[in-house]
Every structure is written in C-alpha cells, then in structure tokens.
Protein backbone atom coordinates (compact mmCIF):
# COMPACT_ATOMS: atom_id res chain seq x y z
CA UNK A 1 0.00 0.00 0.00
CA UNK A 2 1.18 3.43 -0.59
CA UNK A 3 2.57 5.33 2.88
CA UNK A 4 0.03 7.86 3.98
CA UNK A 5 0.79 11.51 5.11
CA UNK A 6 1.46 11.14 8.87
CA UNK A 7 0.16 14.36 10.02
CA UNK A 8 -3.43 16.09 8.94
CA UNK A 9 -3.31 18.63 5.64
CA UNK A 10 -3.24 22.01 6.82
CA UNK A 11 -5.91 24.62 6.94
CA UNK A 12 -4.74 26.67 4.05
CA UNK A 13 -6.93 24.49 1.19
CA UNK A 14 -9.94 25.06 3.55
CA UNK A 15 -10.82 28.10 0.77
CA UNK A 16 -9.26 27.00 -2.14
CA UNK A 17 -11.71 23.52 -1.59
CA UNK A 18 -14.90 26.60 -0.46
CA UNK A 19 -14.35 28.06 -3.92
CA UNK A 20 -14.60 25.05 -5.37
CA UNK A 21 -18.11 24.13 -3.50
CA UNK A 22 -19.12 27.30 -2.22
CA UNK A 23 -17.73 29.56 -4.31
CA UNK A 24 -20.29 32.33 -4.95
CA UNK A 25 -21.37 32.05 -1.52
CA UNK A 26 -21.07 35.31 0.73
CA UNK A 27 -17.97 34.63 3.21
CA UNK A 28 -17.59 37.91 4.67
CA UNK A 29 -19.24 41.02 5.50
CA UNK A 30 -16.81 44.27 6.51
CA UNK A 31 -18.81 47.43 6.12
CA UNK A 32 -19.23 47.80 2.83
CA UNK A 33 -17.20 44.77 1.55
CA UNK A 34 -18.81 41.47 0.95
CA UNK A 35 -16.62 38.69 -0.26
CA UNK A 36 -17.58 35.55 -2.00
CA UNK A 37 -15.26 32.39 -0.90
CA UNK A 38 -14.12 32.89 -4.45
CA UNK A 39 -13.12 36.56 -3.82
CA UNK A 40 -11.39 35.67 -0.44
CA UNK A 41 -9.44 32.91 -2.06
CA UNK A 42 -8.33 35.03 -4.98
CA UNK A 43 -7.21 38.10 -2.33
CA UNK A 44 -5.54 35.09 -0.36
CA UNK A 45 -3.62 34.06 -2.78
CA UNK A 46 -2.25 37.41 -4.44
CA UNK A 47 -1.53 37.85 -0.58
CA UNK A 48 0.46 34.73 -0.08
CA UNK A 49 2.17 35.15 -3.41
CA UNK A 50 2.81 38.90 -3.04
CA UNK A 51 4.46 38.31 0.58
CA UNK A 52 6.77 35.33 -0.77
CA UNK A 53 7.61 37.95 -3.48
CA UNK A 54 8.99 40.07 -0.34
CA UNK A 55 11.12 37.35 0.88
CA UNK A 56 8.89 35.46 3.36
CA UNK A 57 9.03 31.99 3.77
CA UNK A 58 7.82 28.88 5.60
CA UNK A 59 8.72 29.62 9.42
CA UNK A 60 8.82 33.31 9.16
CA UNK A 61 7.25 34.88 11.46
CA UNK A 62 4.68 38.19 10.72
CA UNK A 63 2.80 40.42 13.17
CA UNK A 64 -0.23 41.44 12.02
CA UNK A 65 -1.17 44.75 13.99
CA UNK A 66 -5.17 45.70 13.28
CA UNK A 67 -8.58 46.32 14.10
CA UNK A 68 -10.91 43.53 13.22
CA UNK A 69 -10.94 43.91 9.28
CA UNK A 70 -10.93 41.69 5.77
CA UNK A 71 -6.91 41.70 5.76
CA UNK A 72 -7.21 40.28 9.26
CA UNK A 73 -9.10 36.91 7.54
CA UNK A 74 -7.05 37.09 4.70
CA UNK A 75 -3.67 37.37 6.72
CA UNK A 76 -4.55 34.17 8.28
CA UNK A 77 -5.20 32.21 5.25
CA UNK A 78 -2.11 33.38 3.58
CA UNK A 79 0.23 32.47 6.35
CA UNK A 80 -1.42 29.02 6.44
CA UNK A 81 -0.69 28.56 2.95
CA UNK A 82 2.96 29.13 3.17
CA UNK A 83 3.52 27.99 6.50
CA UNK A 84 3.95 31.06 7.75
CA UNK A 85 3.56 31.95 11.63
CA UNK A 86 1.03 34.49 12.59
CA UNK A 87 1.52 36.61 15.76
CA UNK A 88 -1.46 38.84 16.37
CA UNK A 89 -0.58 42.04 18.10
CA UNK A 90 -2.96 43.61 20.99
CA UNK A 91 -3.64 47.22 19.90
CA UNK A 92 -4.54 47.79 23.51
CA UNK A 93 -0.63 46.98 24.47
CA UNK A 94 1.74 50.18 24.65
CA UNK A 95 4.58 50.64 22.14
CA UNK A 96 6.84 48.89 24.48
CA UNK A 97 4.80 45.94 25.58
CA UNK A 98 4.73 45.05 21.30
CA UNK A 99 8.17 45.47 20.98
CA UNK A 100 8.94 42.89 23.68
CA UNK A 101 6.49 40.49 21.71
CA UNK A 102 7.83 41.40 18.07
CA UNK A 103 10.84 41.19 19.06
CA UNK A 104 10.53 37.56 21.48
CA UNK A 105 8.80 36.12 18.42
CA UNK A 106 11.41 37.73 16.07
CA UNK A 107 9.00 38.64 13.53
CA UNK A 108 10.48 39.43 9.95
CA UNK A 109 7.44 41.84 9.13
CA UNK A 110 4.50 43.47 10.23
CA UNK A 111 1.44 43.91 9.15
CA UNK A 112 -0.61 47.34 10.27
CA UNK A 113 -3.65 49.14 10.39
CA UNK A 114 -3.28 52.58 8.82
CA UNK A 115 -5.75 53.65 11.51
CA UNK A 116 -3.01 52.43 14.37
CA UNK A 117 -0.22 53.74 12.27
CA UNK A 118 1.11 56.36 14.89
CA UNK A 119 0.79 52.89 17.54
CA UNK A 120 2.65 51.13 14.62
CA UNK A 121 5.56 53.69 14.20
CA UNK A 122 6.18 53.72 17.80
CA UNK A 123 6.96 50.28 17.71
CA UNK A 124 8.94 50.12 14.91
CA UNK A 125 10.79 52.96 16.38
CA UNK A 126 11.90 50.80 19.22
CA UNK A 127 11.88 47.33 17.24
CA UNK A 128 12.44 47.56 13.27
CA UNK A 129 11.43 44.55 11.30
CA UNK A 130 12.68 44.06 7.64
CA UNK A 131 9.14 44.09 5.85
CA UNK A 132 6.31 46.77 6.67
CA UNK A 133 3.29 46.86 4.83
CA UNK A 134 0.09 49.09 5.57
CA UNK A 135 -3.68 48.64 5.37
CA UNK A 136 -3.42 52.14 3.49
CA UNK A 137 -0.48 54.43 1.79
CA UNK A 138 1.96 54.81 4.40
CA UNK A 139 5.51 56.62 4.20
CA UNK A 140 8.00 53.51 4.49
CA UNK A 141 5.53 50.91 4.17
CA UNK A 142 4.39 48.47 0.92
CA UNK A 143 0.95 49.32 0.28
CA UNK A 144 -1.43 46.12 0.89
CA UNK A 145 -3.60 46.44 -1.84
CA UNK A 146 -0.82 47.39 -4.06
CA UNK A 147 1.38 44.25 -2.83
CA UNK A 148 -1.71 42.01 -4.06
CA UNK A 149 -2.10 43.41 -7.24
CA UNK A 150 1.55 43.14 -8.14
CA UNK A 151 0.70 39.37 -7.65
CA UNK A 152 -1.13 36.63 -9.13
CA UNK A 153 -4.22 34.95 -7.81
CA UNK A 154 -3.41 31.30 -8.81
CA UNK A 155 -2.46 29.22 -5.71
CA UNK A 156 0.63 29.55 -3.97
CA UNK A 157 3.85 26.81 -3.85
CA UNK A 158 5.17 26.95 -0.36
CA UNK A 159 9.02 26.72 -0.25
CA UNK A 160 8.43 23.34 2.57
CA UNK A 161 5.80 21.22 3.42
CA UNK A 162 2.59 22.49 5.44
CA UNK A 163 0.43 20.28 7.47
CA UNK A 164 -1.17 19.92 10.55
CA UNK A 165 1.39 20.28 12.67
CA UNK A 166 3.42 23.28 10.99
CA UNK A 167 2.68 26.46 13.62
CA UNK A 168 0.08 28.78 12.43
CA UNK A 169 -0.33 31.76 15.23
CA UNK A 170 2.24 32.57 17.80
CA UNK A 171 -0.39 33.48 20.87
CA UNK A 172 0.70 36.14 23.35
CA UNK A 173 -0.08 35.66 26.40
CA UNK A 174 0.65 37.95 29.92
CA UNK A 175 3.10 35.69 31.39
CA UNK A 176 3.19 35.72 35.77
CA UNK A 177 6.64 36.71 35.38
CA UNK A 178 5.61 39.88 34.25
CA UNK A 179 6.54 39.01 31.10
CA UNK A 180 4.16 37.28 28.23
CA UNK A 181 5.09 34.16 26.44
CA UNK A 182 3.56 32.99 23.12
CA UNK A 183 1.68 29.66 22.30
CA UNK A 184 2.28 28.02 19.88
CA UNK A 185 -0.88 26.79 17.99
CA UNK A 186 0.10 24.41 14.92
CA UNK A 187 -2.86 24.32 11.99
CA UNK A 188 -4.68 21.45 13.20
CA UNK A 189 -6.05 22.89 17.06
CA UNK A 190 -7.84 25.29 14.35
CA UNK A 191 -9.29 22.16 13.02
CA UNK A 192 -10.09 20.18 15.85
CA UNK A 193 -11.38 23.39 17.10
CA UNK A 194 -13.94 23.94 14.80
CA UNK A 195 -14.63 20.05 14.64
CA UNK A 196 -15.40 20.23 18.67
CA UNK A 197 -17.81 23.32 17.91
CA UNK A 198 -19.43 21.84 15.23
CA UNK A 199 -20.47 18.70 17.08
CA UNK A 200 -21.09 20.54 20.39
CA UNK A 201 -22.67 23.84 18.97
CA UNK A 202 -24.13 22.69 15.89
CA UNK A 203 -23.48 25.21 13.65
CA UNK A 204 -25.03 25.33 9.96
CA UNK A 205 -23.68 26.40 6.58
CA UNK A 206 -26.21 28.99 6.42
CA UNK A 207 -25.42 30.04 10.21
CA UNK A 208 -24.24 33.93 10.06
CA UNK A 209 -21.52 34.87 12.69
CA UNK A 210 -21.06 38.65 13.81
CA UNK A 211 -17.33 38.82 15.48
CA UNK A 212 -16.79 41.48 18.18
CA UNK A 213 -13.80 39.90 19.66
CA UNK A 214 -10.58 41.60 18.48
CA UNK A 215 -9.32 39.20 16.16
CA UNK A 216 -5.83 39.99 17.82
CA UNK A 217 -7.39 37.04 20.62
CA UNK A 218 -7.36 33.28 19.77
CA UNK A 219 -11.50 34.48 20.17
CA UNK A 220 -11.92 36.55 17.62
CA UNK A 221 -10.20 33.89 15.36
CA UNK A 222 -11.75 30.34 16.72
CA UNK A 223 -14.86 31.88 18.01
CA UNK A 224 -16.16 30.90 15.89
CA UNK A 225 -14.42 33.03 12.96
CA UNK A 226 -12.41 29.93 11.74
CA UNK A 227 -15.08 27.39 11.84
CA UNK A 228 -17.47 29.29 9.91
CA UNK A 229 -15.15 29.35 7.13
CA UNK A 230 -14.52 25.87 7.54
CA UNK A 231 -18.09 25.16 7.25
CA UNK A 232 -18.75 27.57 4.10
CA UNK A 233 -20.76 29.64 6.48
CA UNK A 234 -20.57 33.58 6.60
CA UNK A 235 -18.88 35.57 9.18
CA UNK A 236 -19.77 39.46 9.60
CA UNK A 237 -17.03 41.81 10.69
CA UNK A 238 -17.70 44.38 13.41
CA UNK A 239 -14.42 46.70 13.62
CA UNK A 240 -14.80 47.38 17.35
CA UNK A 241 -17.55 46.57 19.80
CA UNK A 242 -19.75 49.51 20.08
CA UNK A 243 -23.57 48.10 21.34
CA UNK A 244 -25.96 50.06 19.15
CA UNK A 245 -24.04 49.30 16.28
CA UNK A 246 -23.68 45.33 17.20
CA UNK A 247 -28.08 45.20 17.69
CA UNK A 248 -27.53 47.32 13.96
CA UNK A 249 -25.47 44.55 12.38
CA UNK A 250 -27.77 41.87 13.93
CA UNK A 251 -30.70 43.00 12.55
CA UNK A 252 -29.55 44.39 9.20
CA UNK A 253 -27.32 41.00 8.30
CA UNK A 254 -29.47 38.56 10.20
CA UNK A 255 -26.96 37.28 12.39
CA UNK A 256 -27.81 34.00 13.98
CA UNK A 257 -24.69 33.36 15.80
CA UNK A 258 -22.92 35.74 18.60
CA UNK A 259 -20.11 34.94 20.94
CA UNK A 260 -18.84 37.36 23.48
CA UNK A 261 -17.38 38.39 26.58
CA UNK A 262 -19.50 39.25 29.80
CA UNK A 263 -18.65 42.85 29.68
CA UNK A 264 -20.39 42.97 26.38
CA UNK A 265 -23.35 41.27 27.35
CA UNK A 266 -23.78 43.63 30.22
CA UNK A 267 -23.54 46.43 27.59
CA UNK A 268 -26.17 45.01 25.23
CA UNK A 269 -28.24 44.72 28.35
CA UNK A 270 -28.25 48.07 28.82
CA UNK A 271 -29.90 49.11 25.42
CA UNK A 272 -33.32 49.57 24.43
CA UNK A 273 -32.94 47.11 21.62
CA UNK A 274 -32.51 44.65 24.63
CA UNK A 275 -36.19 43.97 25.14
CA UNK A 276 -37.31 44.92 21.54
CA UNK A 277 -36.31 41.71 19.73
CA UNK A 278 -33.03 43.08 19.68
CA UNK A 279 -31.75 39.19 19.70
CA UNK A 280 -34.39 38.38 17.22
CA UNK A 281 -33.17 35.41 14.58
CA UNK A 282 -29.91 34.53 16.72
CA UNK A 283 -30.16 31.13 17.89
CA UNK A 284 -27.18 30.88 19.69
CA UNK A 285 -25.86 33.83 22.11
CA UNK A 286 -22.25 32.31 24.19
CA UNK A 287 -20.54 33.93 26.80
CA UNK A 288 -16.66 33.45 27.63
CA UNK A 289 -13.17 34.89 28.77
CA UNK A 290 -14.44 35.69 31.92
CA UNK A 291 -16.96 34.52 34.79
CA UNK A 292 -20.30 34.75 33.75
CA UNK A 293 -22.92 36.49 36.64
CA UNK A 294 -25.74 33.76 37.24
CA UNK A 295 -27.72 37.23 37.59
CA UNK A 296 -26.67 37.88 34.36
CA UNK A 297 -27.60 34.91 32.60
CA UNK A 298 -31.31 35.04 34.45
CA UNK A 299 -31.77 38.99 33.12
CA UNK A 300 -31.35 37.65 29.42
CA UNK A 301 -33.99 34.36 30.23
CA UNK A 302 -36.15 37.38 31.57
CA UNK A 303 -36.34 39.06 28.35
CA UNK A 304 -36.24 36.00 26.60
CA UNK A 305 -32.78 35.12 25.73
CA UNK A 306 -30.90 32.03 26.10
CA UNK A 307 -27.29 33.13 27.22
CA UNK A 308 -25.16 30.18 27.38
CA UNK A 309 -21.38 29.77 28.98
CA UNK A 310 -18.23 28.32 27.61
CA UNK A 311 -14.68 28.32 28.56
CA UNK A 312 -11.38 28.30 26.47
CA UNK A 313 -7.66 29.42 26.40
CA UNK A 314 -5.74 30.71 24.08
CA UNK A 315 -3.46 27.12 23.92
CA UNK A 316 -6.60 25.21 23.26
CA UNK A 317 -7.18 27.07 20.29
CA UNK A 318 -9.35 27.96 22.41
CA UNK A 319 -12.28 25.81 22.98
CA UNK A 320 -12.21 23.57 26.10
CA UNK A 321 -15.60 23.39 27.46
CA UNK A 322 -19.51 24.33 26.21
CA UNK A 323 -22.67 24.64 28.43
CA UNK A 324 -25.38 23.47 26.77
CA UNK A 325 -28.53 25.11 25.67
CA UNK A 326 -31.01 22.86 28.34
CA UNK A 327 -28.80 23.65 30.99
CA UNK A 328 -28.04 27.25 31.29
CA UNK A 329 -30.36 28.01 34.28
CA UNK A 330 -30.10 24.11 35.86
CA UNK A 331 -26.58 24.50 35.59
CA UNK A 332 -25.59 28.03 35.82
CA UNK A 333 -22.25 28.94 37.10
CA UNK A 334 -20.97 25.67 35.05
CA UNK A 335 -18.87 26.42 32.07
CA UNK A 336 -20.26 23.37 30.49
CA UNK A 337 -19.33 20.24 29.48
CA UNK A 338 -15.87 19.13 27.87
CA UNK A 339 -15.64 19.84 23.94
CA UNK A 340 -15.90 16.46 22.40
CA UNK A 341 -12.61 15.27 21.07
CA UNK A 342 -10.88 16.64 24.83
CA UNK A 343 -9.99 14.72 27.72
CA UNK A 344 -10.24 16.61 31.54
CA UNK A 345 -9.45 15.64 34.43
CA UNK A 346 -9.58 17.05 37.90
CA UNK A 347 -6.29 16.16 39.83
CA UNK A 348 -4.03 16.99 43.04
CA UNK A 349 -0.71 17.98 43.44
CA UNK A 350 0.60 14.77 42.73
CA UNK A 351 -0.94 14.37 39.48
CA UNK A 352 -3.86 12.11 41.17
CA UNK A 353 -7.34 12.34 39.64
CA UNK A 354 -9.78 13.32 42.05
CA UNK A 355 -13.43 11.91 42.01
CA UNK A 356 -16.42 14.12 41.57
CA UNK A 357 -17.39 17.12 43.54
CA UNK A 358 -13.48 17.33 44.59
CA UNK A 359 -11.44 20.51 43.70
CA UNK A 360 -8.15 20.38 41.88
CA UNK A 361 -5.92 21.23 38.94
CA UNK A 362 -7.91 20.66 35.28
CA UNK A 363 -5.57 18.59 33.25
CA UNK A 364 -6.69 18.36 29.19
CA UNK A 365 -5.45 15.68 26.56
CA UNK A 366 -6.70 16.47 22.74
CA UNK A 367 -5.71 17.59 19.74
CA UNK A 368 -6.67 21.03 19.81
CA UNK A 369 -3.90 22.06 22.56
CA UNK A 370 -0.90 24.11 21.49
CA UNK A 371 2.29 22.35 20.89
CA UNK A 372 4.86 24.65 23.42
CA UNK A 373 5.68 28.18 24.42
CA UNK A 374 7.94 30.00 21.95
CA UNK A 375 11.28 29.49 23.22
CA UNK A 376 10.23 28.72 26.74
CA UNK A 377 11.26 25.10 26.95
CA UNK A 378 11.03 25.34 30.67
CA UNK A 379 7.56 27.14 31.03
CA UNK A 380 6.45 23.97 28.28
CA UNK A 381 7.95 21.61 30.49
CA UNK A 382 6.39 22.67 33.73
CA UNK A 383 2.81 22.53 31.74
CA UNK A 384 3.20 19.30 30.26
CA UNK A 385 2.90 16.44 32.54
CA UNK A 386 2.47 13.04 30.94
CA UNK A 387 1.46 14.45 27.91
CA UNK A 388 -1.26 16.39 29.91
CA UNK A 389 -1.94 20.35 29.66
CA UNK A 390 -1.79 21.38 33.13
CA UNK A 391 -3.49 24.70 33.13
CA UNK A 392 -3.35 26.30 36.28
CA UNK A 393 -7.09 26.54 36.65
CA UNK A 394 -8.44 25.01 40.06
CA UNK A 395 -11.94 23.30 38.95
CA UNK A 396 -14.28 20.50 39.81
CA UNK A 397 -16.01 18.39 37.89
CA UNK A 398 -19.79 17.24 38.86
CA UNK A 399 -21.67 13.90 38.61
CA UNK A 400 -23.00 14.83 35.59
CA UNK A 401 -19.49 16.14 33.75
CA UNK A 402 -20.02 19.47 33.99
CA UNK A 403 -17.34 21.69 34.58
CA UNK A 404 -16.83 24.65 37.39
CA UNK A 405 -14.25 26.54 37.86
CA UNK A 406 -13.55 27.44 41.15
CA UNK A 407 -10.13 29.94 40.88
CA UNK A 408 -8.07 31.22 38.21
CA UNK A 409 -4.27 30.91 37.13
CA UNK A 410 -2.50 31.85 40.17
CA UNK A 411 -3.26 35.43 41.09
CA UNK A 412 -4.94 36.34 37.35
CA UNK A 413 -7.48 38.22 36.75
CA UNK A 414 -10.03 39.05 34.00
CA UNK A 415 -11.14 43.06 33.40
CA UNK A 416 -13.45 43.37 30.25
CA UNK A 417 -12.36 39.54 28.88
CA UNK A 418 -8.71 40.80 29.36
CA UNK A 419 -6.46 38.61 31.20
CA UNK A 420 -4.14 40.75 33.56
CA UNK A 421 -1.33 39.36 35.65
CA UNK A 422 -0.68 41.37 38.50
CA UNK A 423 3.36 40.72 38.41
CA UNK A 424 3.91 42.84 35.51
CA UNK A 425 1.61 45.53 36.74
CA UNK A 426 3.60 45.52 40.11
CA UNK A 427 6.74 45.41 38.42
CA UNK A 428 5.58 48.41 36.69
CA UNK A 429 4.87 50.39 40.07
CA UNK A 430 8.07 49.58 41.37
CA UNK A 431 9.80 51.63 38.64
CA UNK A 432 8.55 54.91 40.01
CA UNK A 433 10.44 56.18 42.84
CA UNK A 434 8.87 56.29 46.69
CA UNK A 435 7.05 52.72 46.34
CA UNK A 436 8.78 50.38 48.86
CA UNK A 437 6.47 47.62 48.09
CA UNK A 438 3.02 47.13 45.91
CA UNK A 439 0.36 44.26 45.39
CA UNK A 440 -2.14 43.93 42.98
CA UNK A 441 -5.72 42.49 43.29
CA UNK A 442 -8.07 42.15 41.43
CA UNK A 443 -11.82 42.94 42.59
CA UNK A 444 -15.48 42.49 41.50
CA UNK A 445 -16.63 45.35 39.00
CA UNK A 446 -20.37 45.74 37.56
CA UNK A 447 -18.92 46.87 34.22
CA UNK A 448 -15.67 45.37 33.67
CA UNK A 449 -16.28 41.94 35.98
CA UNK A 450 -13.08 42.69 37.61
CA UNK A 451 -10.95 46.13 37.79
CA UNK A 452 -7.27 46.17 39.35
CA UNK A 453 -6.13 47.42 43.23
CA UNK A 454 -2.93 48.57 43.07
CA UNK A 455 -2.34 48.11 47.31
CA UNK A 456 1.29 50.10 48.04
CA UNK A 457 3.77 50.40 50.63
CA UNK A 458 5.24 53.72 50.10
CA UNK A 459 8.99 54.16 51.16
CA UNK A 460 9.99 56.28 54.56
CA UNK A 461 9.73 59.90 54.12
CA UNK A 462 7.72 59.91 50.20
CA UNK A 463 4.37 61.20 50.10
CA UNK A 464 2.90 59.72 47.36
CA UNK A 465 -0.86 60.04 45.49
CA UNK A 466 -3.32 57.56 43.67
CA UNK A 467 -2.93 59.98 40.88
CA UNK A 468 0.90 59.71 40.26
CA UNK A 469 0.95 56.35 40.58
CA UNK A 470 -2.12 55.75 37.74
CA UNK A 471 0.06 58.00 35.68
CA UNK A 472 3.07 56.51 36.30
CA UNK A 473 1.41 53.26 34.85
CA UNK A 474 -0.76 54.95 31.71
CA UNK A 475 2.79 55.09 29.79
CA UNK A 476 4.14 52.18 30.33
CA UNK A 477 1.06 49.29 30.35
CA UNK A 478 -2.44 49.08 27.96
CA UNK A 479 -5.11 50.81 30.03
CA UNK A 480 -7.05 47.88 30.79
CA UNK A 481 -3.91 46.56 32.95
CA UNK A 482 -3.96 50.10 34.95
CA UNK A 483 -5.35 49.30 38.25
CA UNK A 484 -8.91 52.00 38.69
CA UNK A 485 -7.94 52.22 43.13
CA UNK A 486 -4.50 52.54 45.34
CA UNK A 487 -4.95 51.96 48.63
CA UNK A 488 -1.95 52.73 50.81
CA UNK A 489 -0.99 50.80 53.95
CA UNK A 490 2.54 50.78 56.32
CA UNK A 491 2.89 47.22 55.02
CA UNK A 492 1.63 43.65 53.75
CA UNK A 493 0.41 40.70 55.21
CA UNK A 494 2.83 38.08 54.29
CA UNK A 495 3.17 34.26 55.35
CA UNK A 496 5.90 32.70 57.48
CA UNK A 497 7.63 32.25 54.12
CA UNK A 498 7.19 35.91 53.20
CA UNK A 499 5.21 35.36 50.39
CA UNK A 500 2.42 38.28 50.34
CA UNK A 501 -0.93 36.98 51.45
CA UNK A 502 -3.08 38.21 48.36
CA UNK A 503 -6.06 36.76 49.88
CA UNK A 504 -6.16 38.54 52.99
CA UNK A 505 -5.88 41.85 50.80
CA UNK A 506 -9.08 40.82 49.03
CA UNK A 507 -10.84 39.71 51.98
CA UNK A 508 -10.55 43.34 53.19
CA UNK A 509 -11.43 45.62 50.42
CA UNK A 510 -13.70 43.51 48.91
C-alpha cells in the first residue's frame, strides 16, 4: 500500500476547496465589503504570493497589527498557505509591551492598520522589522492592496511542506513573570477546534456569525471566525464593539450566531434594543473569557434570551468546554461540558485524579492544545505532565461532567475579557520612585467583571498620590492593565515564608 501523510493537511486548502463548492457564496461582510469564498481565495492568494515575493518563507514569522478587518481573515489564510507563523498584536498593548512580543517572536514583518499607524511607528521605532506593509499608503511601508495586485491569484507553492502540525499563530499571552510568552498553535487545534464546535454547537452552513472579539485574541479567530469558514458559512465583521451598532449589524445581516465576553453582554443589556427583539433570529448567544454572573444569565432568560457559557484558552485554540442550551439556568455557574474530542481531568498535586465534587488542577489531553511556548522550553515543560496540559485553573467536575471553575491561574485576573497578571503591573509600580512595596488584586466590578487594586507600601519619608501612581502606569502598560484604586498601607500581610498573602488583601477591600 502506498505510505500515507502522517500528520493532517493544513488549513490553508480550507478556501481553495470553499471556492470550489461554495464559491459564490457570501464569506464575509466588513462594512461595505462582501466577499464571496471565491473573492477571499483570490485576495488570499495574491496575498500569499505577493508576501513570498517580499522574501517570506515557511517559518517566518509576521505580526499582524489591526482592528478587526478583511486583511485580518485574509492574513490568516495566507500564512497558512505558506507555513507562515502568525503573531497577532494587541492594539490595547503600549509601544513597548509590542516590541517585547515582536521582538521575542522575532517577527520578519509586520502587518498594520493605517488607523493604528502612529501605535505602529512607535513600535517600529523601538523594534524595526525588515518588511512593513500598511492597510493604506503609508511613508516607508508596501501598500497592501498594491502588494496584491503586483501578484497573481493562482495558488501559492510553499518553499516546505505544510500540514497539521506546521505552527500557524504565535499566541501572546501575559506571562506571571511579568513578562508574556507565546503559544504556539500548529494548523490542526484550528481544526479540531472547529470540529469540537461543530459537534457541540451545531453550527449550519447557512449560520451567520457577527465577530466582536478583536481578532488579535485566539476568540476573535476560533470563536467561531475559523469554523465558519470551515463550514462555508458567513462571518460578519464588526471593527470594534460599540452596542448600538452590534443590535444594527444583527438586525440588518441577520446574524444567527454571537459569541462574546460578559462585559459585552452587560452592555447590550443596557440598550433599548434589549427587550425589543433586539436578539431576534440569533439562535445561539455564548458567553466566555471571563466569569459569567448567574444574575446575568437570568436577566437575558427574563427578556427572553438564552445566554449560554463556555470556557477556552488561548493554547486550546481555544475551545475547552460548552454549556449546553437545556442547561443554562439548571446549571448556571458551570462552564459546560468538555468539547468532544478533549480529555479533563480534575487532579491533586501529585498528578492524582480526584473523584467528583473534589477541587483540583484541570488537566486536558486532545488535539486542539498548542504544541509549546515560543522558546520557553522550561515554562512547556512545567505545563506538560504526561502528555497532559496542566493549566493552572483550580476546577471540579460534577456527577454529571459538567465543569466549574472554582479559581483562576495563580493570582490572574479578567477586566473586560482581558487577562491581567498582577506581576507585571507591580513590576511596573516599582519603577517609580517612593514605592517600597506594591500588590495587585483584582476585585469584583459591575462593568468590567473585575478592575485592578494597586495596594502600596510607600517608602519612609515619600508622600505619594493615587494619581501619580495611575500615571506613572498609563505610559508604560495598555489601560485595561492600569489598576482604577490605590490603597496605601505601612505594610503587607505576608506568610511565614514571606510570600504576600493576596487573599487577605481581598478579603478586606472587597
């Protein structure tokens, strides 16, 4: 018999395959563009072909710096084709923060959003990469649109092989050192990704997706942006979250599927279109990237609105966990049951599973887990036990398989579905002169779900204010890291080790 490819194909014929079957089907909607899956695979492949013209090839890595747009779609595609590897950038971060990351990742080019161009330059300033293109004209830069008509549209010859297990996206995420570390997410977890959602979510080829995540988040990308694709489905663009204009895009391009943060659905709560069919024609609504309020979930069945939880990461791609539809009020507070081709288990510190009911570590097994961190063979080792994902997250597990998560990575926490580690916050406040020592919690916020306390000793003899040390922090960290309180106290309660007793700091201003 003739040997067999070892590893899965790749992602990248996913369109070239849709514009075969699909191919005057509508595949997305961004303002005023509407591609067909034959359009996207045409711009996909000038893409791919134009960017190989530059001088990238299989392994290079490319930042891709922008709002939720077309290019962002099409950037992914191309990169699969060639075996590129992604590395979204977080236009929340400051210039410095995306340095570190373009720089850690050792990007060869970027990729940038004429409207964060002055973000962009900044960066560059303090870490140049070889090849710059822009969304738009741009001093310095290859024009986009330019670099794919100086190509052709037939389909690209990558320079090495690309499969399933050649990396696709280089995932930042804020690291408890204070510094972030990327995932790496080979082209498959985006297939077994959507695979899991299909079975567990049903979706439908003529399901409609409207993506408010920033596609700079494994979200924006697997949730469910990826899967529709995969299915020939269509996915509808929203640049940034803004709530009237989300109910807008609903109703005017009969969305039936919506994923979001808590945050958000606390926002869309708060409009009139709330209790005026604003939800009208969506048959799924999914909450994630943070803990969902039980009061929450019973305001939407009030109005008539099934809100439903899941639970990811960005190194499973990201889905680990659904709730489903029958059980979002029997089961509230549950993330859900484990995605379908994923193994959990609930262990203790010595790697022991623990029976129902019983609190521990969640372990995961599947396919749709990242491979490593970038260049962080000791952070990969200390996740991977046994070929088990340890993640950090202390959960149980009921009678019934449903999953509950009872406390987050260490001392995380999650403001507006953004992860922030207090280490590199605190590192930040110790940079300004006068702190002696500084702790940061995080604490329960109507709006945001969580918002930082910044809790500092100050030295002998400094006087300092909540003001200069919120300034202090607006250069240097994205403003959802910057911590909204400072409380300031002669000193820190601290174990017999020393360690600083984070608890007992949220047991009191809580």
């Amino acid at each position: 018999m003739p040997e067999r490819e070892a590893s899965l194909p790749g992602i990248g014929p996913w369109l070239s395959r849709r514009q075969q079957r699909t191919g005057p089907k509508e595949a997305l909607v961004d303002g005023e563009v509407r591609l067909t899956y034959a359009d996207l695979n045409s711009r996909v492949n000038r893409l791919a072909r134009g960017l190989q013209l530059l001088g990238l090839r299989h392994g290079d890595r490319i930042a891709m710096l922008s709002y939720n747009r077309h290019q962002f779609v099409e950037v992914i595609f191309a990169a699969a084709k060639l075996g590129l590897i992604l590395v979204p950038l977080n236009w929340r971060l400051s210039p410095d923060e995306l340095a570190f990351i373009i720089g850690d990742a050792g990007a060869a080019g970027l990729i940038f959003d004429a409207d964060l161009g002055n973000l962009a330059r900044a960066t560059l300033a303090k870490r140049p990469v070889e090849h710059v293109v822009s969304l738009a004209p741009e001093t310095g830069a290859r024009e986009y649109e330019a670099l794919l008509a100086g190509a052709e549209d037939a389909e690209p010859t990558p320079d090495a092989g690309v499969g399933g297990d050649t990396p696709h996206i280089l995932m930042y995420t804020a690291g408890t050192t204070g510094r972030p570390k990327g995932a790496v997410l080979p082209q498959a977890t985006a297939f077994w990704n959507s695979v899991n959602l299909l079975i567990d979510l049903g979706f439908q080829a003529d399901d409609r997706n409207l993506v408010v995540l920033p596609m700079f988040h494994i979200g924006g990308i697997g949730l469910f942006t990826l899967p529709m694709l995969h299915l020939g489905a269509t996915v509808v663009i929203q640049r940034t979250f803004d709530a009237a204009e989300t109910f807008r895009l609903i109703r005017d391009e009969k969305v039936t599927l919506f994923f979001g943060v808590p945050a958000v659905f606390q926002m869309l709560a708060g409009r009139p279109e709330f209790t005026a069919g604003g939800f009208d024609g969506v048959r799924l609504l999914m909450s994630g990237g943070a803990p969902l309020p039980i009061s929450l979930v019973e305001a939407y069945d009030r109005a008539g609105w099934v809100l439903r939880q899941g639970f990811g990461m960005s190194e499973a791609a990201p889905s680990i966990a659904t709730l489903e539809g029958d059980l979002y009020l029997t089961k509230a507070g549950s993330v859900g049951r484990i995605c379908f081709h994923l193994e959990a288990r609930v262990v203790d510190d010595q790697g022991r599973e623990l029976p129902p009911g019983e609190a521990g570590e969640l372990a995961l097994l599947g396919p749709n887990l990242f491979s490593g961190y970038w260049n962080r063979p000791e952070a990969t080792a200390e996740s991977f036990r046994d070929g088990w994902f340890h993640t950090g997250d202390v959960a149980r597990l009921d009678e019934d398989g449903c999953l509950y998560i009872v406390d987050r990575k260490k001392d995380m926490f999650i403001s507006g579905g953004e992860n922030v580690y207090p280490a590199e916050v605190e590192q930040a406040i110790h940079e300004l002169a006068g702190v002696a020592e500084a702790a940061v919690i995080g604490l329960p916020d109507e709006k945001w779900g969580e918002v930082g306390l910044a809790v500092v000793v100050p030295e002998p003899g400094h006087g300092l204010a909540e003001a200069e040390i919120i300034d202090h922090l607006k250069g240097r960290l994205a403003r959802f890291k910057v911590p909204k309180r400072v409380a300031f106290v002669p000193d820190l309660p601290r174990n017999a080790a020393g360690k600083v007793l984070k608890r007992e700091l949220r047991r009191e201003y809580s």
